[in-house]
C-alpha atoms as a PDB file:
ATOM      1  CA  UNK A   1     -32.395  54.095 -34.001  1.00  0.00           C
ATOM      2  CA  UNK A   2     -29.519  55.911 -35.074  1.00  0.00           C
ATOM      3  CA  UNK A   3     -28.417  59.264 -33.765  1.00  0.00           C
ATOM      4  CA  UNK A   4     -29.197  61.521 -36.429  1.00  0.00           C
ATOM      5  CA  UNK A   5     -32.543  59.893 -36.491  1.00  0.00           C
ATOM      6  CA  UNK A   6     -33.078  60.724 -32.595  1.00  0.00           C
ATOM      7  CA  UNK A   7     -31.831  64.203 -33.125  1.00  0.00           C
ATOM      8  CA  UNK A   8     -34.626  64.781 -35.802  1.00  0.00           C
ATOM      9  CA  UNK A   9     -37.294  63.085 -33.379  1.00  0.00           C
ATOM     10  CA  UNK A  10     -35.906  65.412 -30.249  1.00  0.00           C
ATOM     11  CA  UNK A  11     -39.794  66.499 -29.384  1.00  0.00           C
ATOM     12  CA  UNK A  12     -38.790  67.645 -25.939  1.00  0.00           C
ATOM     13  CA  UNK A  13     -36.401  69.924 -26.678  1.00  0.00           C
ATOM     14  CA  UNK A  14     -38.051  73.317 -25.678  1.00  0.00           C
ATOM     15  CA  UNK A  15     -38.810  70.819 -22.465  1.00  0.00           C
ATOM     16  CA  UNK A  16     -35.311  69.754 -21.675  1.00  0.00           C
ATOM     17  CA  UNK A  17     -34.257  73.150 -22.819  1.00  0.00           C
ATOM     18  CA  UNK A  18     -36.284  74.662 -20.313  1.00  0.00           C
ATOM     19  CA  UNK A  19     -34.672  72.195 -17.668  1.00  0.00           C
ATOM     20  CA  UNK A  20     -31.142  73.141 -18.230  1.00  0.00           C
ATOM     21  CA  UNK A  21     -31.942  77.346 -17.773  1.00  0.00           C
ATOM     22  CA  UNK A  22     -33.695  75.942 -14.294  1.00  0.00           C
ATOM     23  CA  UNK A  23     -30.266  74.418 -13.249  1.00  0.00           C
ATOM     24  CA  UNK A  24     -28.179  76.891 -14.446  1.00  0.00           C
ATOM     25  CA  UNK A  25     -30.528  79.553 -12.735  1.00  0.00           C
ATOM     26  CA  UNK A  26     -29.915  77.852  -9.265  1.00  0.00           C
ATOM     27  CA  UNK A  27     -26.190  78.261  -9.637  1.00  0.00           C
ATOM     28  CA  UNK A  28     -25.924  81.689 -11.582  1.00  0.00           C
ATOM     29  CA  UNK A  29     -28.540  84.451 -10.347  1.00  0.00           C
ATOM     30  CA  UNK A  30     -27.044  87.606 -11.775  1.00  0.00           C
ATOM     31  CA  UNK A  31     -27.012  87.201 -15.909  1.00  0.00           C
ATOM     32  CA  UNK A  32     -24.135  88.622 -16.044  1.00  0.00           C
ATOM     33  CA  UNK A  33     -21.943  86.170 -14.043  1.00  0.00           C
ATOM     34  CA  UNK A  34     -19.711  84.213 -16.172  1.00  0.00           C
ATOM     35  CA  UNK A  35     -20.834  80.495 -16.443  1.00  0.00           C
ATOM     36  CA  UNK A  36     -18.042  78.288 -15.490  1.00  0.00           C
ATOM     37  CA  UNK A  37     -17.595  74.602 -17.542  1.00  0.00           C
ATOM     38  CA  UNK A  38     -15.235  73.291 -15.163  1.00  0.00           C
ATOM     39  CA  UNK A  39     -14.233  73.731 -11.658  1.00  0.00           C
ATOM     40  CA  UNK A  40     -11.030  73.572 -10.664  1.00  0.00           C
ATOM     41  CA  UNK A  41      -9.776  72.249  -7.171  1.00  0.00           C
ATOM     42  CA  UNK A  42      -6.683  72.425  -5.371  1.00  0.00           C
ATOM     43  CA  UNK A  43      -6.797  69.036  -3.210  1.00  0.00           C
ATOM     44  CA  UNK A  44      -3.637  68.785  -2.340  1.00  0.00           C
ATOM     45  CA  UNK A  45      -0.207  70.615  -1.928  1.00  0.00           C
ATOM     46  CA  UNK A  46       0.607  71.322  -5.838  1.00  0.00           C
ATOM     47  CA  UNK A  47      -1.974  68.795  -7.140  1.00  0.00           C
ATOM     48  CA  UNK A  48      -4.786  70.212  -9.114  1.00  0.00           C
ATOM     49  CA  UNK A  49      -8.143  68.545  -9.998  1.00  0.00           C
ATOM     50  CA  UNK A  50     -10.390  69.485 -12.930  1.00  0.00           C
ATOM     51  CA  UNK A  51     -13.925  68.316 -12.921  1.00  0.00           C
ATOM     52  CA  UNK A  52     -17.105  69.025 -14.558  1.00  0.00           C
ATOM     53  CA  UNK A  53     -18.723  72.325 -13.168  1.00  0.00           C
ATOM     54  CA  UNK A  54     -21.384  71.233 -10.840  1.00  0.00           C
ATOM     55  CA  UNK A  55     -24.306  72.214 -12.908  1.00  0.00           C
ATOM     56  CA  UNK A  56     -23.036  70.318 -15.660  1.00  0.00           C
ATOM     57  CA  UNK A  57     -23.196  67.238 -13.615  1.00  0.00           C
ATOM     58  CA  UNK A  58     -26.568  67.963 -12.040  1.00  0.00           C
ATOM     59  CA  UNK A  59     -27.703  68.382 -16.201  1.00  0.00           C
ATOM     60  CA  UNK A  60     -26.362  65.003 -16.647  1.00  0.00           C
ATOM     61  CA  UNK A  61     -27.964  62.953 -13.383  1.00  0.00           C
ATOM     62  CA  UNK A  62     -31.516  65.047 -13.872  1.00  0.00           C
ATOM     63  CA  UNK A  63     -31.529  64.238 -17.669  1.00  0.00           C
ATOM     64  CA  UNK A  64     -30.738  60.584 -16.676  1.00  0.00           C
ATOM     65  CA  UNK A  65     -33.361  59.884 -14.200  1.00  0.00           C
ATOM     66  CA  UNK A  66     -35.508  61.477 -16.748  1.00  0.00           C
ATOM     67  CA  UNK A  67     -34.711  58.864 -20.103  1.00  0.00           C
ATOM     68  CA  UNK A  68     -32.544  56.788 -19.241  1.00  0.00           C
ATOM     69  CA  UNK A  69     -28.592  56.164 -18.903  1.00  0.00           C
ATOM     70  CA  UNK A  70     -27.854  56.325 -23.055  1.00  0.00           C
ATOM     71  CA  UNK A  71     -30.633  58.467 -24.046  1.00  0.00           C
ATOM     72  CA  UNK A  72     -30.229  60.835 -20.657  1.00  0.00           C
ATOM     73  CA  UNK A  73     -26.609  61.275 -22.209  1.00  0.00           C
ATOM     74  CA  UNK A  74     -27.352  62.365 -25.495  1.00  0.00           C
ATOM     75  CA  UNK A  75     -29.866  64.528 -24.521  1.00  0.00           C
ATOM     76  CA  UNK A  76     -27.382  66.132 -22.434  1.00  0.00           C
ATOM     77  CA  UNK A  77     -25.156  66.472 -24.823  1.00  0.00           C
ATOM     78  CA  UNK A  78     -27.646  68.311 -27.528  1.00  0.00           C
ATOM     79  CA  UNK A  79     -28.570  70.551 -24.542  1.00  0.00           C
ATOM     80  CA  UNK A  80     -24.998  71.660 -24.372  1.00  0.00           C
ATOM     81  CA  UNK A  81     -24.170  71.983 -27.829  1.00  0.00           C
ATOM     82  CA  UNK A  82     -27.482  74.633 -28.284  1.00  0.00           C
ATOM     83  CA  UNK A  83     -26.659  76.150 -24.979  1.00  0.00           C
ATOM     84  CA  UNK A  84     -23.017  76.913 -26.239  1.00  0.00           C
ATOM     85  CA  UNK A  85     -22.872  76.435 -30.145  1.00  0.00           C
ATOM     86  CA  UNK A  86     -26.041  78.579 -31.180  1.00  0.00           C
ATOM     87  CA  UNK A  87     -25.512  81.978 -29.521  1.00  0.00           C
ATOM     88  CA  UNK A  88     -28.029  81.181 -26.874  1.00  0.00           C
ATOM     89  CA  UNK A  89     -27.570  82.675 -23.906  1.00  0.00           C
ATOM     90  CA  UNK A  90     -26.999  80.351 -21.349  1.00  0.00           C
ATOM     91  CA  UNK A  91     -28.621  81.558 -18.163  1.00  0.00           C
END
């Protein structure tokens, strides 16, 4: 199955949609917070660490469990692109 042919067959995708404003609604009540991609840690004296944002990771792991380790990730992935390419607001 090629990707372009899994992207046309996406048939959850108001599902998984749904999903991702659940997560991101745990982490950002007020709508008009800013919605941070990263997070960035200070762990130890003048060394910085950069990581996903934990919501992004929580995405990831529940989309996962849900399809799979390869499938999981691209579903992800098209989550994130609508959530941030399409004008959608993302909370």
């Amino acid at each position: 199955m090629t990707r372009r042919h899994i992207h046309d067959s996406w048939i959850t995708k108001e599902q998984d949609m749904s999903t991702a404003h659940d997560i991101l609604s745990t982490y950002y009540e007020d709508p008009e917070d800013e919605v941070d991609l990263e997070a960035v840690r200070v762990i130890q004296e003048g060394s910085i660490l950069i990581e996903r944002a934990d919501w992004i990771i929580e995405l990831e792991d529940t989309m996962e469990a849900k399809y799979g380790a390869d499938y999981g990730e691209l579903i992800s992935a098209r989550v994130m692109t609508l959530l941030m390419a399409q004008g959608e607001a993302i909370h």
